[in-house]
Every structure is written in structure tokens, then in C-alpha cells.
N, C-alpha and C. Protein backbone atom coordinates (compact mmCIF):
# COMPACT_ATOMS: atom_id res chain seq x y z
N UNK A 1 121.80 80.72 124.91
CA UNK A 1 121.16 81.73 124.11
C UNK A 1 121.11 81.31 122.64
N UNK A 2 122.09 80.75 122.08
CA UNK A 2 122.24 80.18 120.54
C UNK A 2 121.50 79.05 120.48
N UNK A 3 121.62 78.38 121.43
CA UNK A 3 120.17 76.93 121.58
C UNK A 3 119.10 77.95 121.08
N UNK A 4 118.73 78.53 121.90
CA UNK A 4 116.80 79.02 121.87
C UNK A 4 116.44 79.91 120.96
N UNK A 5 117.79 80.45 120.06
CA UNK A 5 117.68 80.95 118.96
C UNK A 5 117.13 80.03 117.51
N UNK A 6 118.20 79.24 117.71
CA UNK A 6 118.46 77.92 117.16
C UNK A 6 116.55 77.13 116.52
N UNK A 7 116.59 77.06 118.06
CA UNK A 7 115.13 76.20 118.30
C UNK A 7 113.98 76.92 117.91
N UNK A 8 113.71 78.48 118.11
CA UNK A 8 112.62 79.39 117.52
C UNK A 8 113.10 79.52 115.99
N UNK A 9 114.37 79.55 115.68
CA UNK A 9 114.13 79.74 114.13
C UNK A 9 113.56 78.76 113.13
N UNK A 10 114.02 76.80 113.84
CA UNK A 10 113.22 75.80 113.58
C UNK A 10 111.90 75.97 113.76
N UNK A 11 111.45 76.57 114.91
CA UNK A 11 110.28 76.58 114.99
C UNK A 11 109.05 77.07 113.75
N UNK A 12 109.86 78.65 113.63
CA UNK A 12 109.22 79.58 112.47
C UNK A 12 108.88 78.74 111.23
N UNK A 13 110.62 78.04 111.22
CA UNK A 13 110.47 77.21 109.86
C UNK A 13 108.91 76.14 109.65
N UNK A 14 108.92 75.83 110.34
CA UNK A 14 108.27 74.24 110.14
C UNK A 14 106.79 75.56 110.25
N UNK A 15 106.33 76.45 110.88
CA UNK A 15 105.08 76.91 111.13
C UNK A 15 105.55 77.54 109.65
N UNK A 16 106.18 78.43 109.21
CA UNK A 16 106.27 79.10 107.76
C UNK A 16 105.60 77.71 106.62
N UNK A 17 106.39 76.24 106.44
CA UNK A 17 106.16 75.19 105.99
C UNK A 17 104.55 75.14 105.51
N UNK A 18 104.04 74.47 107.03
CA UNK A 18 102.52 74.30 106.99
C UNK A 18 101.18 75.71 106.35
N UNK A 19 101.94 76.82 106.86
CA UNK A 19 100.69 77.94 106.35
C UNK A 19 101.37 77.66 104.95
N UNK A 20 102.51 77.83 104.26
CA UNK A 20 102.56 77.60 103.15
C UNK A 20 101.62 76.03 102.17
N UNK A 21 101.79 75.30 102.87
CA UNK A 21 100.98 73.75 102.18
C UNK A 21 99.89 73.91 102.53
N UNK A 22 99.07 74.54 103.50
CA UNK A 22 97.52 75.14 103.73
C UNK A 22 97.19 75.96 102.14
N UNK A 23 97.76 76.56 102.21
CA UNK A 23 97.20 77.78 100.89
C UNK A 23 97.30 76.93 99.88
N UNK A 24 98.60 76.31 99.51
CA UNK A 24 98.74 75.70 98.26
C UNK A 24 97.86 74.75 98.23
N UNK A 25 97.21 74.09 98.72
CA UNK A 25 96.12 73.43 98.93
C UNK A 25 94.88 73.85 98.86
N UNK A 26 94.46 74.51 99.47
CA UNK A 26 93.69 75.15 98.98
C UNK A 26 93.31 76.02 97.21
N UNK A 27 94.69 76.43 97.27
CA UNK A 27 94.18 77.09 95.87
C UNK A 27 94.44 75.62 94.60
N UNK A 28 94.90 74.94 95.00
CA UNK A 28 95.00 73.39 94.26
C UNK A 28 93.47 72.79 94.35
N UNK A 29 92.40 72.71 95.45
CA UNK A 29 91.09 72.20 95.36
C UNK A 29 90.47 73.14 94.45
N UNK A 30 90.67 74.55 94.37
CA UNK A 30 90.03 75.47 94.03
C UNK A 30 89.98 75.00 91.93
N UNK A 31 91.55 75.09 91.84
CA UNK A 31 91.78 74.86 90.54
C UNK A 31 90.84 73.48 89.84
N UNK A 32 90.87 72.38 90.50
CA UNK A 32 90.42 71.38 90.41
C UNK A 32 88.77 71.29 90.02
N UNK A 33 88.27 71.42 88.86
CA UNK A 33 86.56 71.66 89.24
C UNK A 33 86.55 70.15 88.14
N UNK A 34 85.09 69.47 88.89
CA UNK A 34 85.05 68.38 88.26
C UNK A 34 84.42 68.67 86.78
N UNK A 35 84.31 68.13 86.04
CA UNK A 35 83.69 68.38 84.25
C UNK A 35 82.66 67.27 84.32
N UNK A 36 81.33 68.26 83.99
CA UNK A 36 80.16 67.27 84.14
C UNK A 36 79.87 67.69 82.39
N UNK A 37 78.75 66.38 82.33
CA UNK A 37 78.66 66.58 80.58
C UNK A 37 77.02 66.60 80.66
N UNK A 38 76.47 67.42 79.29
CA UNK A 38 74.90 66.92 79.30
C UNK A 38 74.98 67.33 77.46
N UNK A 39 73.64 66.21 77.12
CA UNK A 39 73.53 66.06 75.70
C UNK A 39 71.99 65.88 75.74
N UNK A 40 71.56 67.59 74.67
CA UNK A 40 69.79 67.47 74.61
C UNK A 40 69.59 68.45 73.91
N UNK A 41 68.58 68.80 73.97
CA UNK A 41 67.40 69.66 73.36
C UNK A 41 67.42 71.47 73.92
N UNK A 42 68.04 72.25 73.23
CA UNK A 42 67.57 73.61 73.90
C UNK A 42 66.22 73.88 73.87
N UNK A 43 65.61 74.26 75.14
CA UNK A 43 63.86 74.50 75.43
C UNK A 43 63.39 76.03 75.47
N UNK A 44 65.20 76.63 76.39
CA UNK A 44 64.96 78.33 76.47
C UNK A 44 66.23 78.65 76.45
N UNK A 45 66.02 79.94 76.12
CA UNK A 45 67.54 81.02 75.86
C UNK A 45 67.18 82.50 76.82
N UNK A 46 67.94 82.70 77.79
CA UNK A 46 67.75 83.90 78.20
C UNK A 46 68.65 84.99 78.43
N UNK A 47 69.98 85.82 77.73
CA UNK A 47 70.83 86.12 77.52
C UNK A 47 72.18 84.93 77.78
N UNK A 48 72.55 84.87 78.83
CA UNK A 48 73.81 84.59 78.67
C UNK A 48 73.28 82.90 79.30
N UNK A 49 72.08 82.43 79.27
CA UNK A 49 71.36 80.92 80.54
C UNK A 49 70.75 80.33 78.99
N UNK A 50 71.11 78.95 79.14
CA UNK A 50 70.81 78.05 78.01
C UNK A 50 69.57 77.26 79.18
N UNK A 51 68.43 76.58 78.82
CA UNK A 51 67.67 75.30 79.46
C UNK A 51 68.39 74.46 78.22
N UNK A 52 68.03 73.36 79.01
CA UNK A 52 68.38 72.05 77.86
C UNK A 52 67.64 70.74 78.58
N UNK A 53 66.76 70.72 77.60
CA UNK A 53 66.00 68.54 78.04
C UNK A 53 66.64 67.66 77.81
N UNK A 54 67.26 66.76 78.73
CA UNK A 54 67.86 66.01 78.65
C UNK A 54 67.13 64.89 79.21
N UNK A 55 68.01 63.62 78.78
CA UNK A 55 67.58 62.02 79.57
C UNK A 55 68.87 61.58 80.60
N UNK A 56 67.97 62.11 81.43
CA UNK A 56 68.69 61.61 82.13
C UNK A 56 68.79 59.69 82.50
N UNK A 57 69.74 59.18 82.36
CA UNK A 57 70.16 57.86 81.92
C UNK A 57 69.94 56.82 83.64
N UNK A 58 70.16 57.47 84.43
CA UNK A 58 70.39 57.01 85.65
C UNK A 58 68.79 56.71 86.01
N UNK A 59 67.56 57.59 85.79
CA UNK A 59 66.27 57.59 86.26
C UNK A 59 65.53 57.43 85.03
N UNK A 60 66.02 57.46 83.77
CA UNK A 60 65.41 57.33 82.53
C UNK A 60 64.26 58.20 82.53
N UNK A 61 64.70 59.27 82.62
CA UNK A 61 63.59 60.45 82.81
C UNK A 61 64.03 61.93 82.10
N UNK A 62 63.52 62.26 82.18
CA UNK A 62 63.66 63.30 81.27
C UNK A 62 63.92 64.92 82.18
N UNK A 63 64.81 65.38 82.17
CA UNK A 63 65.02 66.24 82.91
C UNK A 63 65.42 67.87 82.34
N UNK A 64 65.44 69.17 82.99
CA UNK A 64 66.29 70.05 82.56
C UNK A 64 67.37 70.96 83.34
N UNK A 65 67.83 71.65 82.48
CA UNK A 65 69.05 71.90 83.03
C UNK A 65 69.20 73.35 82.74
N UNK A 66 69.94 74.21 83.58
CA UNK A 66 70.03 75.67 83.32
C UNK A 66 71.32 75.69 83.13
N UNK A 67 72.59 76.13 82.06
CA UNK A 67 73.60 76.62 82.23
C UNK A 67 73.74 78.09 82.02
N UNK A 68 75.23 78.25 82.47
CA UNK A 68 75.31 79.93 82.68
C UNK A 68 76.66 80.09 81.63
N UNK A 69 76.26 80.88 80.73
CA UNK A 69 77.81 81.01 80.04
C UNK A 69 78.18 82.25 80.32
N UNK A 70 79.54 82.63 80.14
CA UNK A 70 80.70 83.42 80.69
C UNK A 70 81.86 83.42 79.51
N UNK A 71 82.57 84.65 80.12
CA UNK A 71 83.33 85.06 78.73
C UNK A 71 84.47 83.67 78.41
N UNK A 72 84.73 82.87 79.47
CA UNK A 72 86.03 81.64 79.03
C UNK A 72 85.02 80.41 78.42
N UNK A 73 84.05 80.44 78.32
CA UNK A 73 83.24 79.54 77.33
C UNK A 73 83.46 79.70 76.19
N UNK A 74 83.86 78.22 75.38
CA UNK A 74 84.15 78.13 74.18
C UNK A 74 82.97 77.48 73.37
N UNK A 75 83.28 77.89 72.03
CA UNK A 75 81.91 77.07 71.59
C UNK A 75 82.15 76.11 70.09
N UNK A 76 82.03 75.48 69.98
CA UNK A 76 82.20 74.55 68.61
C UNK A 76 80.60 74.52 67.27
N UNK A 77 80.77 75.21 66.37
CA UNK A 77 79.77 74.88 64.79
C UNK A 77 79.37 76.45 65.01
N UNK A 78 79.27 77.24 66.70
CA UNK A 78 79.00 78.53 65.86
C UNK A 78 79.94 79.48 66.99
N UNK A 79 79.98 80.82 66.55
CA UNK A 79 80.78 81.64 67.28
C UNK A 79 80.53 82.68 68.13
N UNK A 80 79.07 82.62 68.61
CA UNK A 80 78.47 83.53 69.72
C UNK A 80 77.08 82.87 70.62
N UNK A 81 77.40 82.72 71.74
CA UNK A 81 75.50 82.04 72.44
C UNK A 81 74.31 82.63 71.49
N UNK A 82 74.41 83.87 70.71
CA UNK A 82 73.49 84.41 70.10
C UNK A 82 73.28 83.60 68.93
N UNK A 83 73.88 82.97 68.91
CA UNK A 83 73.24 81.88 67.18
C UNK A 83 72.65 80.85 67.81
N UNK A 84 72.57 80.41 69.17
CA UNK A 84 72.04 79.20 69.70
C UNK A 84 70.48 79.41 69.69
N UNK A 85 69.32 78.57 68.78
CA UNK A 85 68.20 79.13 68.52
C UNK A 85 67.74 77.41 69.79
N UNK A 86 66.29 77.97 70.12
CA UNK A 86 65.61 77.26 70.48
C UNK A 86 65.19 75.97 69.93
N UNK A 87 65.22 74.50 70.14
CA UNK A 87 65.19 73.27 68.88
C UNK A 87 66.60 72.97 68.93
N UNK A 88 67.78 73.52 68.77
CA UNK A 88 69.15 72.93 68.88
C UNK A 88 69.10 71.95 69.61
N UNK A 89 70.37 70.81 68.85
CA UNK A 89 70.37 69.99 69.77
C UNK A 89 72.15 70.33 70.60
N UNK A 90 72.59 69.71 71.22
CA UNK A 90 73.97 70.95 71.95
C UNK A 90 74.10 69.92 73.21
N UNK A 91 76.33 69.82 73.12
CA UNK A 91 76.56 69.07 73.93
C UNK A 91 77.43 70.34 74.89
N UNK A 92 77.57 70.19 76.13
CA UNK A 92 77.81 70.92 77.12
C UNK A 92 78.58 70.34 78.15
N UNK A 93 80.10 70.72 78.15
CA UNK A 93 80.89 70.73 79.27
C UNK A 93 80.85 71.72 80.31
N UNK A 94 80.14 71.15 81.50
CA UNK A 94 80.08 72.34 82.71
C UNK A 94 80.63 72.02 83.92
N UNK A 95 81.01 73.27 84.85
CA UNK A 95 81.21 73.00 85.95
C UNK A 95 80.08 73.61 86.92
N UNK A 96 80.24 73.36 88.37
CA UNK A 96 79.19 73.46 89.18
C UNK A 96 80.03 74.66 90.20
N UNK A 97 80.02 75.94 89.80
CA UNK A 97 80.93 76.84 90.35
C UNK A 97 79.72 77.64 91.72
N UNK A 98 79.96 77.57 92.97
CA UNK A 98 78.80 78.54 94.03
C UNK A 98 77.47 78.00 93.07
N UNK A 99 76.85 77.14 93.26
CA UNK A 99 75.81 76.51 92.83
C UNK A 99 74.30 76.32 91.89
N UNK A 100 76.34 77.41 90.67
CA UNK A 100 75.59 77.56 89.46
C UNK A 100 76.79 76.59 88.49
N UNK A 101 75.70 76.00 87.23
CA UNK A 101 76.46 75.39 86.39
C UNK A 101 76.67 76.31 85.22
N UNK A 102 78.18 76.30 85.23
CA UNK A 102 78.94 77.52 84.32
C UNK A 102 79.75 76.35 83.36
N UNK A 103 79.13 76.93 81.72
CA UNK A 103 79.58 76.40 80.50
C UNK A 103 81.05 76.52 80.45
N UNK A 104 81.66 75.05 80.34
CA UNK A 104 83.20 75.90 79.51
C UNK A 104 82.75 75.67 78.27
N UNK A 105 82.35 74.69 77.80
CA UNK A 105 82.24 74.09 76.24
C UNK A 105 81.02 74.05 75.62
N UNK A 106 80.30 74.43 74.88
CA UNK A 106 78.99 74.33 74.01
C UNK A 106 79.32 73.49 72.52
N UNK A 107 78.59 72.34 72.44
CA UNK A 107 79.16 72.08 70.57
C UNK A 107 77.47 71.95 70.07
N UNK A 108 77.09 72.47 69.28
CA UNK A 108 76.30 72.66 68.64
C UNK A 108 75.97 71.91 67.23
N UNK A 109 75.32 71.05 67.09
CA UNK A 109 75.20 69.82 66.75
C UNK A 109 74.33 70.71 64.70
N UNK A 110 75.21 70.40 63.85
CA UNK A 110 74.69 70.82 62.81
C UNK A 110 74.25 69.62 62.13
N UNK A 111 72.67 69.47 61.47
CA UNK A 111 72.49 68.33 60.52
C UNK A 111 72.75 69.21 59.16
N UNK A 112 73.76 68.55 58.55
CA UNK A 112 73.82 68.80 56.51
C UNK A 112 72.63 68.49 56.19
N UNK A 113 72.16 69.33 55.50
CA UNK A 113 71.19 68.91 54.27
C UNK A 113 71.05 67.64 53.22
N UNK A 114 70.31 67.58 52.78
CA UNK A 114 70.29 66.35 51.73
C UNK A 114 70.94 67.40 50.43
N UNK A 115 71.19 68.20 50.43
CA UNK A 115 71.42 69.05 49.07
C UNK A 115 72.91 69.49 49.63
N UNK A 116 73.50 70.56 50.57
CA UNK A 116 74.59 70.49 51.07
C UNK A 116 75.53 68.79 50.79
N UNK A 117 74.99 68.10 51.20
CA UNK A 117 75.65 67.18 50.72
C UNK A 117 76.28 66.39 49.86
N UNK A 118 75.22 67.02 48.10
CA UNK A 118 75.48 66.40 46.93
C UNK A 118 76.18 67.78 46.52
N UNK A 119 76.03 69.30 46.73
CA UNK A 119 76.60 70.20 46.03
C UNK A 119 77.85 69.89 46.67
N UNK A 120 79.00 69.95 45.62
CA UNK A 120 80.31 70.50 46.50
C UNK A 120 80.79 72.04 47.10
């Protein structure tokens, strides 16, 4: 009787083990999102969806791109998607989340003036 006790409580163990390293695994791929980059031209703005023309380097072609920003998007030169005007030029860290590309990073590319430059 203490054998087959013995042996089902091993058993539980090692099955408790595996559903445990299933999940953690899972929520470990989940965490993991790869960081894709793009550097171009904003074409359109439509609340919270940037387009952007880019070259693409691989086909030497010229391509575009839709991102989606969201409240954990950060942004670098300004402090709301609402200053991002059409003509910007803007570099973009995204991920490819359900088979939309969601902004973490926007940097927004400022040229100084010829006058900004000589005033201090």
C-alpha cells in the first residue's frame, strides 16, 4: 500500500513538473517579441496608424508601412503622435503583435535651422 502511494505521488510530481514548464514556456515565447526597425518618410496619419515610405534595402524598392501606436509607445524629439505631421522623417521600433505592427519607439528626426544654430 505505501509502494503505490509512494509511486502515484512520484507520479503527480513529475505530471505537476511538465504542466508547470508547458506554461512557463509558453508565457516565455509570448514575452519574447522580435524588434523590427524601419527608417522613412511619413505619407499618412490616421489617429493612433502612422504610413511611412521606406527603402526597402533587400529589393531596393520603395515600400510602405502601417504602424499602430498604443499607450506603452515611447517617443523621442516630441511628446504626443499628435505632433507627428505628414513630411516627417521618423525612425520606428516595432513589433508584429496578431498581425499588426505595434510601435514601441518613434524618434522623430528634427533638422536645426541655419539660424537656431548661430543663435545661442
Amino acid at each position: 500500500m505505501f509502494k503505490k502511494a509512494l509511486i502515484l505521488s512520484l507520479g503527480l510530481m513529475v505530471l505537476s513538473l511538465n504542466v508547470s514548464f508547458i506554461f512557463s514556456q509558453e508565457e516565455t515565447e509570448e514575452e519574447i517579441e522580435e524588434i523590427e526597425w524601419v527608417w522613412g518618410d511619413v505619407v499618412a496619419l490616421d489617429e493612433n496608424q502612422i504610413t511611412v515610405k521606406y527603402l526597402d534595402y533587400e529589393t531596393d524598392e520603395e515600400k510602405e508601412i502601417m504602424v499602430v501606436c498604443d499607450l506603452e509607445t515611447e517617443f523621442e524629439n516630441i511628446s504626443l503622435i499628435s505632433e507627428i505631421k505628414v513630411g516627417d522623417s521618423v525612425s520606428i521600433d516595432y513589433v508584429v503583435r496578431e498581425g499588426k505592427n505595434i510601435a514601441k519607439f518613434i524618434s522623430v528626426e528634427k533638422i536645426e535651422t541655419l539660424e537656431e544654430e548661430i543663435l545661442p
